[in-house]
N, C-alpha and C. Protein backbone atom coordinates (compact mmCIF):
# COMPACT_ATOMS: atom_id res chain seq x y z
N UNK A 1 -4.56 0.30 -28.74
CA UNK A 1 -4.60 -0.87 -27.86
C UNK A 1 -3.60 -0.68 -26.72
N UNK A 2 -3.98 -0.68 -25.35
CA UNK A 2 -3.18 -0.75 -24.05
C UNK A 2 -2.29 -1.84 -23.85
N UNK A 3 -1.18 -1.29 -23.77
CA UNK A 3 0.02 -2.37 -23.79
C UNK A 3 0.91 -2.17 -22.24
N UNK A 4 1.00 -3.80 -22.08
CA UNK A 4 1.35 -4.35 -20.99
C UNK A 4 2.56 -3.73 -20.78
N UNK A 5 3.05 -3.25 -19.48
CA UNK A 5 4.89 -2.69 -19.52
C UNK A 5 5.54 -4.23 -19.22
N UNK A 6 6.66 -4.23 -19.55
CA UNK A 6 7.63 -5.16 -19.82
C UNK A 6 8.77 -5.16 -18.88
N UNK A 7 8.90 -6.14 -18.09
CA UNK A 7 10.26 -6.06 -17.65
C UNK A 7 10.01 -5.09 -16.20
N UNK A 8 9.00 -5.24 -15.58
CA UNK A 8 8.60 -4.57 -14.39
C UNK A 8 9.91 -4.93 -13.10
N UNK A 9 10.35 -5.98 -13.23
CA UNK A 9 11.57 -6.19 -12.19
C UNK A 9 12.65 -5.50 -12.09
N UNK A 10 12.98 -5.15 -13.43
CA UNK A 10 13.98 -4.18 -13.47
C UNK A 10 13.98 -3.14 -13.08
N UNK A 11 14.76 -2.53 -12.04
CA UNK A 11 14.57 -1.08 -11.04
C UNK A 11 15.56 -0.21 -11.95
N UNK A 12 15.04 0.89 -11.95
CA UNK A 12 15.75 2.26 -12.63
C UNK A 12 16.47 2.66 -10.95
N UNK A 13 17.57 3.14 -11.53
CA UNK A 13 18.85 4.13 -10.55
C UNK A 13 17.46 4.79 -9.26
N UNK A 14 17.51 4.60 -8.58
CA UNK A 14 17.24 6.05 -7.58
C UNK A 14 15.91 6.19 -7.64
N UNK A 15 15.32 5.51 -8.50
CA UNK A 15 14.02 5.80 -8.17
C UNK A 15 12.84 4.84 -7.29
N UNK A 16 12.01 5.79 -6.45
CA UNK A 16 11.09 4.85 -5.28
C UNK A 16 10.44 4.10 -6.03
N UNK A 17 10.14 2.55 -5.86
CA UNK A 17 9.50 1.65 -6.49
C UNK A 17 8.02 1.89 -5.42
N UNK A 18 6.41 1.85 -5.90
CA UNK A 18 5.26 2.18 -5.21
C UNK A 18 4.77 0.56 -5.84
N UNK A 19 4.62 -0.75 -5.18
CA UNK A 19 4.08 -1.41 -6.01
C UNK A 19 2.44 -1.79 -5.23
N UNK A 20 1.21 -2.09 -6.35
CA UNK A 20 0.41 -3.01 -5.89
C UNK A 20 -0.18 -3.96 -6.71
N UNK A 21 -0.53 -5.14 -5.99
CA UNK A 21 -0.88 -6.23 -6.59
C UNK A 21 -2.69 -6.43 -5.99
N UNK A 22 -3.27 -7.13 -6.71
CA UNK A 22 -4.47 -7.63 -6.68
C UNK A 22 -5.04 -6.68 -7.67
N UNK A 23 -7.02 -6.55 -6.98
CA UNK A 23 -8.10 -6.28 -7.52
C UNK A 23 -8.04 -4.75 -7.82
N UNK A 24 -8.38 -4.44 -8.84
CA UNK A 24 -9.03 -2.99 -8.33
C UNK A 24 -10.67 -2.44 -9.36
N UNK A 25 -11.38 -2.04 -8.04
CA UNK A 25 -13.04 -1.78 -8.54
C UNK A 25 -13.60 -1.23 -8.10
N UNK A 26 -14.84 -0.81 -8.41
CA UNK A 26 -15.29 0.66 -8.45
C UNK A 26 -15.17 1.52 -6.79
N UNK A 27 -14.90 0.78 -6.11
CA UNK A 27 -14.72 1.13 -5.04
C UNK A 27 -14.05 1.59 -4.21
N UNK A 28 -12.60 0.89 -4.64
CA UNK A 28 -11.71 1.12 -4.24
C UNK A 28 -10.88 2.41 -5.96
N UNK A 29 -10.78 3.09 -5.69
CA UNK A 29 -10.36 4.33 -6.89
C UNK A 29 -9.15 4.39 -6.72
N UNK A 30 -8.34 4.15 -8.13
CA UNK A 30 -6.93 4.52 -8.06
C UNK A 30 -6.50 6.18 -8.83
N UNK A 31 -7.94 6.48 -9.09
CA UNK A 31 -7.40 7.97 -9.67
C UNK A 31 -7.09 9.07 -8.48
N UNK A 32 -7.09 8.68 -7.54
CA UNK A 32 -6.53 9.88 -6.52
C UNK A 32 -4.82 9.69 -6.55
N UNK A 33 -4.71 8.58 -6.60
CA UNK A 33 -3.01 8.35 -6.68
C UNK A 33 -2.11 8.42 -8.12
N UNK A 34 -3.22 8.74 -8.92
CA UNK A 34 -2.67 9.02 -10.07
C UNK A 34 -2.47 10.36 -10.53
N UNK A 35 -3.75 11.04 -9.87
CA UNK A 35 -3.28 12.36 -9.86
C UNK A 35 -2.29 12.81 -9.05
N UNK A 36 -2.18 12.19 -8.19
CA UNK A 36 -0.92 12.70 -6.85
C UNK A 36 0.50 12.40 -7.58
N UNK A 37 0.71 11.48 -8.44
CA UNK A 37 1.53 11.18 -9.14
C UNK A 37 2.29 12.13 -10.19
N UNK A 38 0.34 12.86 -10.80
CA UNK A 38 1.26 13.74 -12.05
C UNK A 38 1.09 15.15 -11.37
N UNK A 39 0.34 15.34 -10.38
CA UNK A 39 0.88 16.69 -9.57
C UNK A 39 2.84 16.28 -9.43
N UNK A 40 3.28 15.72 -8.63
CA UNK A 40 4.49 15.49 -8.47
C UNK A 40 5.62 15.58 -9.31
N UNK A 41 4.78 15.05 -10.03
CA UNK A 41 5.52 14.88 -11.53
C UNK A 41 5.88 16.79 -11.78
N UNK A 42 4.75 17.33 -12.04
CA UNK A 42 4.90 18.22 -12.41
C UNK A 42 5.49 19.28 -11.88
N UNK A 43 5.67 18.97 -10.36
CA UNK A 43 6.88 20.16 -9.38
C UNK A 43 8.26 19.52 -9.82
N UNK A 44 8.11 18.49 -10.58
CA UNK A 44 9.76 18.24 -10.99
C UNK A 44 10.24 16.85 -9.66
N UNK A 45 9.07 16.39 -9.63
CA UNK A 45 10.12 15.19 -8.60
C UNK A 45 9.32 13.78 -9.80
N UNK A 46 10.81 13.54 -10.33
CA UNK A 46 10.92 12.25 -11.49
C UNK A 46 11.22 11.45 -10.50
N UNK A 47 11.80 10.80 -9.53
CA UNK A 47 11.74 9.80 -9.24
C UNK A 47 11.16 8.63 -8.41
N UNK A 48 10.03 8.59 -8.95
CA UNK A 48 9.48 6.98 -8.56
C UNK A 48 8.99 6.34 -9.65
N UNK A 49 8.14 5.32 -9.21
CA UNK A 49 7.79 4.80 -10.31
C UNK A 49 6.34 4.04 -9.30
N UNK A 50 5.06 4.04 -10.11
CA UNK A 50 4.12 2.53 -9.69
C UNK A 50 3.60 1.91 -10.39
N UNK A 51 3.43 0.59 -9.88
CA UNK A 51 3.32 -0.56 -10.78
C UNK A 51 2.17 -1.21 -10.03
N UNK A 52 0.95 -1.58 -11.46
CA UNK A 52 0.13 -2.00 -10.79
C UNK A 52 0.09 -3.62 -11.22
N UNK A 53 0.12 -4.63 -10.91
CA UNK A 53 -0.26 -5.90 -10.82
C UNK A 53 -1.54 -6.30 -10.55
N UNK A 54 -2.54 -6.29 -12.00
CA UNK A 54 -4.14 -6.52 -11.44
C UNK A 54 -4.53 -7.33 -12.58
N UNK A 55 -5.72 -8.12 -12.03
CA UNK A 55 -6.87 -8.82 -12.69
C UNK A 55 -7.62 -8.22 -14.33
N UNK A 56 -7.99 -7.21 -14.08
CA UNK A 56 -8.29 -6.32 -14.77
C UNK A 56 -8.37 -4.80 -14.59
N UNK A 57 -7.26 -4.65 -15.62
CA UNK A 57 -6.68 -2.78 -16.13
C UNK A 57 -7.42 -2.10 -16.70
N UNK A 58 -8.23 -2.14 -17.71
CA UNK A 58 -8.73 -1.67 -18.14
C UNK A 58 -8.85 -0.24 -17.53
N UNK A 59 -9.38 0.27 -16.19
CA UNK A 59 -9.60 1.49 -15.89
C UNK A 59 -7.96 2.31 -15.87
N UNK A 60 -6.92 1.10 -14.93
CA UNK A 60 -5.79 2.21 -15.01
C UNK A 60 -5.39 2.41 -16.69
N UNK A 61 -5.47 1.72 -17.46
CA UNK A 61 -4.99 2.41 -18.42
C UNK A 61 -5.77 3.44 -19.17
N UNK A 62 -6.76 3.44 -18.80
CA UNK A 62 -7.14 4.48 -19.25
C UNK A 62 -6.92 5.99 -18.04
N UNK A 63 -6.34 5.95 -16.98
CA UNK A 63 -6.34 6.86 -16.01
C UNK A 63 -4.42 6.76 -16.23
N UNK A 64 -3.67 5.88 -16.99
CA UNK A 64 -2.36 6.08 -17.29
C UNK A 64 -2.44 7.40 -18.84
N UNK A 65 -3.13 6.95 -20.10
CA UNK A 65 -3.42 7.86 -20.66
C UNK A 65 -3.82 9.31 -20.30
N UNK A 66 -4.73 9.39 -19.26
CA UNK A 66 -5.86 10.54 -19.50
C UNK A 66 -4.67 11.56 -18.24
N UNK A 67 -3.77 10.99 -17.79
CA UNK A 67 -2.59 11.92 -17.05
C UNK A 67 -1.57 11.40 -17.46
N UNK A 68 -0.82 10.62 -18.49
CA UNK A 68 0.12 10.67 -19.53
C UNK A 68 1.64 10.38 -18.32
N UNK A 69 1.11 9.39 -18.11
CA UNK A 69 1.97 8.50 -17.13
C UNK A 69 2.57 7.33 -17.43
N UNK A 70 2.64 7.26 -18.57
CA UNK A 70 3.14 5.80 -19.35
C UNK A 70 4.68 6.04 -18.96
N UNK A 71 5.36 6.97 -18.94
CA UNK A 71 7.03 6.51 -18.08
C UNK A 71 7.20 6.21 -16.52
N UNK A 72 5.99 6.31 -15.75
CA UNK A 72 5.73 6.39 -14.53
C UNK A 72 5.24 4.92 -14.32
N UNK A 73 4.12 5.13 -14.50
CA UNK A 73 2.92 4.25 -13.97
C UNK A 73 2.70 2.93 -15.08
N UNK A 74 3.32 1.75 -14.58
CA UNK A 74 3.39 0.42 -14.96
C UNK A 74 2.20 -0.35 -14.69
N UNK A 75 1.97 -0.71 -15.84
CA UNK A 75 0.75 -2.22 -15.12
C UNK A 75 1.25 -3.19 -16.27
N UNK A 76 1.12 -4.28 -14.79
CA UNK A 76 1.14 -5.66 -15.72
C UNK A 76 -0.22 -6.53 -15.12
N UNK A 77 0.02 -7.65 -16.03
CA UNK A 77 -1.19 -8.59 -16.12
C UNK A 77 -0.85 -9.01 -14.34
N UNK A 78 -1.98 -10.01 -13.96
CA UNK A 78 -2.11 -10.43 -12.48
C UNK A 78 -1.34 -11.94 -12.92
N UNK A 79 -1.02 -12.45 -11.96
CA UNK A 79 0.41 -13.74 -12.46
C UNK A 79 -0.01 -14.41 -11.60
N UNK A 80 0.80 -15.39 -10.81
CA UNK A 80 1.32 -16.64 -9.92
C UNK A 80 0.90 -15.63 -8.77
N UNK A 81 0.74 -16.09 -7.56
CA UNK A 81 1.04 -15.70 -6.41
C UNK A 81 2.16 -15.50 -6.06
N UNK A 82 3.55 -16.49 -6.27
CA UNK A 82 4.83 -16.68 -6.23
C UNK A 82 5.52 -14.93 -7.34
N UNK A 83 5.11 -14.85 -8.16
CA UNK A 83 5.30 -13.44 -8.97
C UNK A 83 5.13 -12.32 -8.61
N UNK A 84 3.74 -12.53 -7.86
CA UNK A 84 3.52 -11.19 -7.34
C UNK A 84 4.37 -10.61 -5.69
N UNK A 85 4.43 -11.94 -5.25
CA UNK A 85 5.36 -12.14 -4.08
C UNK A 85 6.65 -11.16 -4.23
N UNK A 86 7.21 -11.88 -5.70
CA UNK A 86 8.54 -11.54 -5.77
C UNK A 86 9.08 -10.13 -6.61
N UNK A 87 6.81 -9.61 -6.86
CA UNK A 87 7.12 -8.00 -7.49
C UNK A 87 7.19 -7.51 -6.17
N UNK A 88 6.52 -7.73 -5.29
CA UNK A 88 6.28 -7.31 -3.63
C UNK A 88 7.68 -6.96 -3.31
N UNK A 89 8.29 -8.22 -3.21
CA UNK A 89 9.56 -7.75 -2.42
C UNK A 89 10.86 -6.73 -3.38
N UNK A 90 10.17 -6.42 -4.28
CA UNK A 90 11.39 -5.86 -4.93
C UNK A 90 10.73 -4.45 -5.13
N UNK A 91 9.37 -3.84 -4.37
CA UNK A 91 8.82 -2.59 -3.91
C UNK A 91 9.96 -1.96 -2.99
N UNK A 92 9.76 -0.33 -2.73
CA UNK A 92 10.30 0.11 -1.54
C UNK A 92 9.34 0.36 -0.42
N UNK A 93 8.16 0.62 -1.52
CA UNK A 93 6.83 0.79 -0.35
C UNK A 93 5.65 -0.02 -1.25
N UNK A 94 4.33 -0.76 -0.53
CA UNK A 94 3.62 -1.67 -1.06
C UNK A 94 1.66 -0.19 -0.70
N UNK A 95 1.36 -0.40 -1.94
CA UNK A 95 0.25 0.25 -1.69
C UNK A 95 -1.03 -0.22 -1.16
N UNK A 96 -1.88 0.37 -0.60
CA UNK A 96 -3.16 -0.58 0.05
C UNK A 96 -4.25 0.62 -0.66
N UNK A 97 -5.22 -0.13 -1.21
CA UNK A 97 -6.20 1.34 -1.37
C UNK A 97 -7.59 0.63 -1.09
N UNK A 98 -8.02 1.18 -0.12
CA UNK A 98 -9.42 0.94 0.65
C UNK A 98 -10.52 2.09 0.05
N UNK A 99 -12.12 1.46 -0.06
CA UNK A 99 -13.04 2.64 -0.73
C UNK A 99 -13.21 3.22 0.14
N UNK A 100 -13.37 4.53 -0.31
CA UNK A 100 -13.39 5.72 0.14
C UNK A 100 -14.90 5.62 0.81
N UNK A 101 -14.94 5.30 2.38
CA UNK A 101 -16.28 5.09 3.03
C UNK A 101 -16.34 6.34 4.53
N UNK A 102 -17.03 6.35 5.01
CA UNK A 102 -17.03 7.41 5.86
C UNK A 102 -16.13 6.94 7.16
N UNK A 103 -16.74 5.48 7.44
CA UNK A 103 -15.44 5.04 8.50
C UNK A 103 -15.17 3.48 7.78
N UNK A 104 -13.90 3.30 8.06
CA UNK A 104 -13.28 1.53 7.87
C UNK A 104 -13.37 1.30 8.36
N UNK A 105 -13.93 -0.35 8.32
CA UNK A 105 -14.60 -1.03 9.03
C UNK A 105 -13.88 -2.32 9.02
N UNK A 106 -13.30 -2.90 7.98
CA UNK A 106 -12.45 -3.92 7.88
C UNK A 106 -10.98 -3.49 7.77
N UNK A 107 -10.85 -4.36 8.31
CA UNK A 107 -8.82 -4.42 8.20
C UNK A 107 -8.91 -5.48 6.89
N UNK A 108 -7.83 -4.74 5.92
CA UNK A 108 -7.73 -5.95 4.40
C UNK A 108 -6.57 -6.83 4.36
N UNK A 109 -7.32 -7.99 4.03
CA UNK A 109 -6.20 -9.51 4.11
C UNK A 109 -4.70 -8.56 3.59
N UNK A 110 -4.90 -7.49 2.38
CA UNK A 110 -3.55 -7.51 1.84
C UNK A 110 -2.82 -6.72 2.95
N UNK A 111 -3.39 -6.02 3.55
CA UNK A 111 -2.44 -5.23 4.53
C UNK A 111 -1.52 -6.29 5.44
N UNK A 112 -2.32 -7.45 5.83
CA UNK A 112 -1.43 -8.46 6.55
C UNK A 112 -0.74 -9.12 5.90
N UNK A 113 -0.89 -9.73 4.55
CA UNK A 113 0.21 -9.98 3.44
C UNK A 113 1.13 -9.11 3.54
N UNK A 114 1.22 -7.93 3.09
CA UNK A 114 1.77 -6.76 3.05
C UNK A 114 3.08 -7.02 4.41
N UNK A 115 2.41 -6.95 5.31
CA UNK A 115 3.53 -6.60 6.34
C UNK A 115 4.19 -7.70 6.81
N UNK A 116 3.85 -8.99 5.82
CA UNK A 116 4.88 -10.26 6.44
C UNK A 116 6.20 -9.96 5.87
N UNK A 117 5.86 -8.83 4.46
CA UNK A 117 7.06 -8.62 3.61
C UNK A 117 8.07 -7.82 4.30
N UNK A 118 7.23 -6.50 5.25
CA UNK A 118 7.91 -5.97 5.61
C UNK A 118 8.55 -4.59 5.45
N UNK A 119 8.01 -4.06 4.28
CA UNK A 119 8.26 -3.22 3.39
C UNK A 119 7.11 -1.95 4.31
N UNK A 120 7.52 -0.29 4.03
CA UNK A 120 6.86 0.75 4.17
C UNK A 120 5.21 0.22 3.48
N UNK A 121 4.63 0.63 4.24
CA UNK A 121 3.01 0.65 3.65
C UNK A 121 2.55 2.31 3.28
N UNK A 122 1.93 2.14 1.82
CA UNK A 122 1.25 3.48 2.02
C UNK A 122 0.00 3.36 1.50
N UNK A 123 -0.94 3.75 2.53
CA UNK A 123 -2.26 2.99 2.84
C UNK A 123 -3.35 4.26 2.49
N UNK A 124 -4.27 4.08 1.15
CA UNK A 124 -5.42 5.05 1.11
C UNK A 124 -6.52 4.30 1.80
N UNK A 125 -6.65 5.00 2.94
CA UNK A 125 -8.05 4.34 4.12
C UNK A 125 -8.57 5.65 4.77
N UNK A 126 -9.90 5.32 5.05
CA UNK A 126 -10.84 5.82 5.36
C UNK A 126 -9.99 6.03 7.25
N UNK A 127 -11.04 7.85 7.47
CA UNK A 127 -10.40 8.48 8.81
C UNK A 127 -10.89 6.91 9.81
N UNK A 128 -10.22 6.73 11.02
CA UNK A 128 -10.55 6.16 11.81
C UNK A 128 -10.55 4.25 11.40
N UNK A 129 -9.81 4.28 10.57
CA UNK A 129 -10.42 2.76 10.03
C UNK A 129 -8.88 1.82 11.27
N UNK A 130 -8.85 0.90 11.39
CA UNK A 130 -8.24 -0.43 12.02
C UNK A 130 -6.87 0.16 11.03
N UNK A 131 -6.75 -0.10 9.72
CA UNK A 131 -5.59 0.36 9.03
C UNK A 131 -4.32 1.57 9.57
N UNK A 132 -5.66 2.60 9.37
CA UNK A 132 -4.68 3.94 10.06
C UNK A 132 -4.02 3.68 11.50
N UNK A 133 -5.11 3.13 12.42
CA UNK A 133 -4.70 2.53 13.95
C UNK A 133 -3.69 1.89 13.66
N UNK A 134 -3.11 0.57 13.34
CA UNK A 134 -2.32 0.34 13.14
C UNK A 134 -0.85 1.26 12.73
N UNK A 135 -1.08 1.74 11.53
CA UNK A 135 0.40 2.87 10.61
C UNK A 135 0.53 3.82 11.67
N UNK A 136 -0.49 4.15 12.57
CA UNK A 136 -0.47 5.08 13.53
C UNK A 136 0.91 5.33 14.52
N UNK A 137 1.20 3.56 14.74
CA UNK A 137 2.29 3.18 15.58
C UNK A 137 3.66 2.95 14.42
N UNK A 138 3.65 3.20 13.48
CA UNK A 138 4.50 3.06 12.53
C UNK A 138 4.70 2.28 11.08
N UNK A 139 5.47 1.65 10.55
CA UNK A 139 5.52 1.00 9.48
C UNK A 139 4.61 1.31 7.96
N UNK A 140 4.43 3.00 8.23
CA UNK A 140 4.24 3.44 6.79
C UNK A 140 3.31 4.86 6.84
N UNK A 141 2.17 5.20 6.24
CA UNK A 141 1.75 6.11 6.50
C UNK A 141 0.25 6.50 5.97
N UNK A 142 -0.70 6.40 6.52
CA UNK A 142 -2.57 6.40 5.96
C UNK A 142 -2.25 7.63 5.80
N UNK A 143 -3.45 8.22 4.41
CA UNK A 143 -3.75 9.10 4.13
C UNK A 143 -5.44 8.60 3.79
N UNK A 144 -6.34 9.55 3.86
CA UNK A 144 -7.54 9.34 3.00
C UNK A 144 -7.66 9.27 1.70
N UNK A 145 -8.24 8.51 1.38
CA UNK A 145 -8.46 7.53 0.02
C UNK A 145 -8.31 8.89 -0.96
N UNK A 146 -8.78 9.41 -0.88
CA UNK A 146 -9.16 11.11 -1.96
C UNK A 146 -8.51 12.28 -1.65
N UNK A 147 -7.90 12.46 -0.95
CA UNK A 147 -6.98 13.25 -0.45
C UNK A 147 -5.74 13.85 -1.27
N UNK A 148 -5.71 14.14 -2.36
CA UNK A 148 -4.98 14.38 -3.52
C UNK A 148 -3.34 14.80 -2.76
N UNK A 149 -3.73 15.65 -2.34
CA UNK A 149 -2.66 16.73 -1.64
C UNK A 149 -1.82 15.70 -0.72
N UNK A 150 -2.63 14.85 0.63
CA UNK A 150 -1.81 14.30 1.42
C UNK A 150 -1.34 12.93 0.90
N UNK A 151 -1.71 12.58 -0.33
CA UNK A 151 -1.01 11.34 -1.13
C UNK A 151 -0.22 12.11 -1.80
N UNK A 152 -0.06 13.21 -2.18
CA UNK A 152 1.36 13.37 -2.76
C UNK A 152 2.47 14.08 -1.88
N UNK A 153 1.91 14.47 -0.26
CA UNK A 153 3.16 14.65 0.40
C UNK A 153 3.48 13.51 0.82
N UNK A 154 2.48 12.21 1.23
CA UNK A 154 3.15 11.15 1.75
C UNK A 154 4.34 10.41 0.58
N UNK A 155 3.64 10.79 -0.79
CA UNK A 155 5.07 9.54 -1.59
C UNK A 155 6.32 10.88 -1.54
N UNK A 156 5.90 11.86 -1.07
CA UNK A 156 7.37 12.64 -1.22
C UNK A 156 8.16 12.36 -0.19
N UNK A 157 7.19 12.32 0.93
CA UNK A 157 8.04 11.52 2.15
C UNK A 157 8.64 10.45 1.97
N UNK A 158 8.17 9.10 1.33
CA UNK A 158 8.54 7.84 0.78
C UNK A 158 9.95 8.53 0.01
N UNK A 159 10.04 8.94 -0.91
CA UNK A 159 11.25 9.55 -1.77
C UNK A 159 12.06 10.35 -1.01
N UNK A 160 11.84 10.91 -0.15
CA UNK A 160 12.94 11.72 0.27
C UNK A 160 13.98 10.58 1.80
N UNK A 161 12.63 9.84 2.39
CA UNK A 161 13.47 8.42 3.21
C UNK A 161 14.09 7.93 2.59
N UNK A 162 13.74 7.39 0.68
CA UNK A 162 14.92 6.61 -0.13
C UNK A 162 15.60 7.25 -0.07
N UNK A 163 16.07 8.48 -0.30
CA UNK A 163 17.19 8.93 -0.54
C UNK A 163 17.75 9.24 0.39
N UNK A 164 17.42 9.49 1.35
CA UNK A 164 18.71 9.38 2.85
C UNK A 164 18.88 8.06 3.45
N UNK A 165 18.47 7.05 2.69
CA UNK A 165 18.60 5.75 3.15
C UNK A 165 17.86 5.38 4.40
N UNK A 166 15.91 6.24 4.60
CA UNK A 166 15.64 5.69 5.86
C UNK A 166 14.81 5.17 5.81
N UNK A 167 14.45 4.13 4.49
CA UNK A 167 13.34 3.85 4.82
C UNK A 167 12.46 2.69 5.55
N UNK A 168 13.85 2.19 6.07
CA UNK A 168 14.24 1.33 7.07
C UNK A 168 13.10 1.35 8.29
N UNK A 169 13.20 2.87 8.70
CA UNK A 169 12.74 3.44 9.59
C UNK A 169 10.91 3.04 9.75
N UNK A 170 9.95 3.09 8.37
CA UNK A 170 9.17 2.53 7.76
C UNK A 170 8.40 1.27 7.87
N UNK A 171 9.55 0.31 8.05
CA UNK A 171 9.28 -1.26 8.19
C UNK A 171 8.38 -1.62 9.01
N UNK A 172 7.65 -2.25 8.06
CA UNK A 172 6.38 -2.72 8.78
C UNK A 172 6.07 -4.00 9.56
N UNK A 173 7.32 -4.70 9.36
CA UNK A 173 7.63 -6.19 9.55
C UNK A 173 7.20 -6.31 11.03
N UNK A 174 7.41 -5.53 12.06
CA UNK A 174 6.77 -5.47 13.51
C UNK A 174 5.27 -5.45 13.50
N UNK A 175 4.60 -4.95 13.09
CA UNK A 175 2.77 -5.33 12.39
C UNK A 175 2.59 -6.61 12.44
N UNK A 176 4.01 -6.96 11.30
CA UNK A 176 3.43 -8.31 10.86
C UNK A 176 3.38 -9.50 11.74
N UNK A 177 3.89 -9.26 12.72
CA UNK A 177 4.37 -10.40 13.81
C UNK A 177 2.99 -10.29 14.63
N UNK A 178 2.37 -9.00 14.86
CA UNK A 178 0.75 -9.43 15.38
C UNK A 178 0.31 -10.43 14.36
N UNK A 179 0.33 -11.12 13.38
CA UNK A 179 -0.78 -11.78 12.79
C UNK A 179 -0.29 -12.98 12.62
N UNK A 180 0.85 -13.19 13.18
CA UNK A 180 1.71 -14.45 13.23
C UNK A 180 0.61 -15.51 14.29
N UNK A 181 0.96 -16.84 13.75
CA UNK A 181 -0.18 -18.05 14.66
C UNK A 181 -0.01 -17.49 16.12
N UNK A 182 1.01 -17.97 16.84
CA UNK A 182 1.42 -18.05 17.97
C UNK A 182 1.06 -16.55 19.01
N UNK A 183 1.20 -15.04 18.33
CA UNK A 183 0.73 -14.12 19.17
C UNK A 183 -0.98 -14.42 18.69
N UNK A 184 -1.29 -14.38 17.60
CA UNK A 184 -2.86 -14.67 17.60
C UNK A 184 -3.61 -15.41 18.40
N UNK A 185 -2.96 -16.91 18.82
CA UNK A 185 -2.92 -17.24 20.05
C UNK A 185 -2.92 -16.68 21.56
N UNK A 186 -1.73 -16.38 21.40
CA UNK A 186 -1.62 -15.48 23.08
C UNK A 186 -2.91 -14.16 22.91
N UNK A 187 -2.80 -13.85 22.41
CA UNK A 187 -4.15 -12.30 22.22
C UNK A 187 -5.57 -12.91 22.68
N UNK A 188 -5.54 -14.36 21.95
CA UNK A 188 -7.03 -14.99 21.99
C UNK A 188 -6.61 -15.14 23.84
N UNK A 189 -5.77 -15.79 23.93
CA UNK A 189 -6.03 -16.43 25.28
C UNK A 189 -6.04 -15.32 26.31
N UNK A 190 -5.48 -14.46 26.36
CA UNK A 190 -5.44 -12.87 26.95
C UNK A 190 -6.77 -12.69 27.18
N UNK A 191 -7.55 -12.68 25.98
CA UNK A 191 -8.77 -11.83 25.93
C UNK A 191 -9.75 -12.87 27.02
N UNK A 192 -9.63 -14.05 26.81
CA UNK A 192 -10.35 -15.09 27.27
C UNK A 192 -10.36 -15.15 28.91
N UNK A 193 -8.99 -14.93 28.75
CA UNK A 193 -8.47 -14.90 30.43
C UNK A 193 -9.42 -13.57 31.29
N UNK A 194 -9.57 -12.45 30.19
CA UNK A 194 -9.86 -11.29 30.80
C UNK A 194 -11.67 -11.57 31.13
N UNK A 195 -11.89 -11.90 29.70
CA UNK A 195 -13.50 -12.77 30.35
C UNK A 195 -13.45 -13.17 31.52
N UNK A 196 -12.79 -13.94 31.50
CA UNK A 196 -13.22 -15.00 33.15
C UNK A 196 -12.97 -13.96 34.28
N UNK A 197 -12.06 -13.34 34.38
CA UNK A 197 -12.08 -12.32 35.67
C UNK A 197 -13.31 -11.37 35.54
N UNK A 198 -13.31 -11.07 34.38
CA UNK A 198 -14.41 -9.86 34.22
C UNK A 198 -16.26 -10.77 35.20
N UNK A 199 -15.96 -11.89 34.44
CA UNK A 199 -16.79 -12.70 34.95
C UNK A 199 -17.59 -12.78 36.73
N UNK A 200 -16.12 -13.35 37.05
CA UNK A 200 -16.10 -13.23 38.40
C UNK A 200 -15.80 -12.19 39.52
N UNK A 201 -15.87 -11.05 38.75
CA UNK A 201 -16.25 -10.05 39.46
C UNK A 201 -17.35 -9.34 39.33
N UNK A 202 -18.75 -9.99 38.76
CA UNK A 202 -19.54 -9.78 38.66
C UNK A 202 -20.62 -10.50 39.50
């Protein structure tokens, strides 16, 4: 029987916290990051840790077994909103994992959750999607959803910023201020404004 980890708030010494919260289904696949995990594992870099916060586990624990990640890779049950908030902010980097489609097409509500927090994003999205455009200009780093190899240089990157203290550098909190009321506003009215000239020069 798959047992819940305990005590997910509590941070170990030195090691990168990877957290995500919500859904995960057939679509969106967390076995690319699990393997990127026990590749890593296995060049000898112990320190991180991810924690998944979902609805229903069932698949990660069986993808925690079948790469023997039970000191690594945490899942707990899905909680309060207020809980998951406060697993959020106690991440160093917050994960996004988009299905693996030929191009992205939506930008996901959690990515804008995500960056009110503020925290490094590390985003599995499809080439060309709104996501990558965004990380493009900073505050974390897209890789493709399946990409084994470039999800495990990006969390080495994540680990090696903790440990020189940059992961500052990361912060996504400038993102987040596009989705704030007031620029959503000004953008609308921008665009509107540009209608009407476009208009009358026609």
């Amino acid at each position: 029987m798959p047992r819940y980890s305990s005590g997910p708030f509590q941070r170990a010494n030195g090691n990168l916290r990877i957290v995500y919260t919500g859904a995960i289904d057939a679509a969106r696949d967390p076995e690319p990051i699990f393997r990127a995990v026990r590749k890593l594992l296995d060049e000898g870099l112990l320190s991180l840790e991810l924690i998944f916060m979902v609805p229903d586990s069932s698949r990660l624990f069986f993808l925690q077994e079948r790469y023997k990640l039970k000191q690594v890779v945490h899942i707990i049950p899905a909680a309060s909103y207020w809980k998951a908030l406060e697993l959020a902010f106690s991440a160093d980097a917050l994960l996004v994992i988009e299905a693996n489609t030929e191009h992205g097409v939506f930008l996901p509500s959690k990515f804008v959750d995500y960056c009110q927090i503020g925290k490094p994003i590390l985003a599995l999205t499809p080439r060309g999607s709104e996501l990558s455009d965004y990380l493009a200009r900073g505050g974390g780093i897209a890789v493709l959803p399946r990409d084994v190899e470039a999800i495990s240089r990006a969390i080495r990157t994540l680990v090696e910023y903790r440990s020189q203290g940059r992961l500052a550098e990361l912060n996504s909190a400038f993102i987040g201020d596009t989705f704030k009321g007031e620029k959503v506003i000004e953008n609308f009215r921008e665009e509107v404004e540009w209608l009407i000239r476009a208009r009358e020069h026609n």
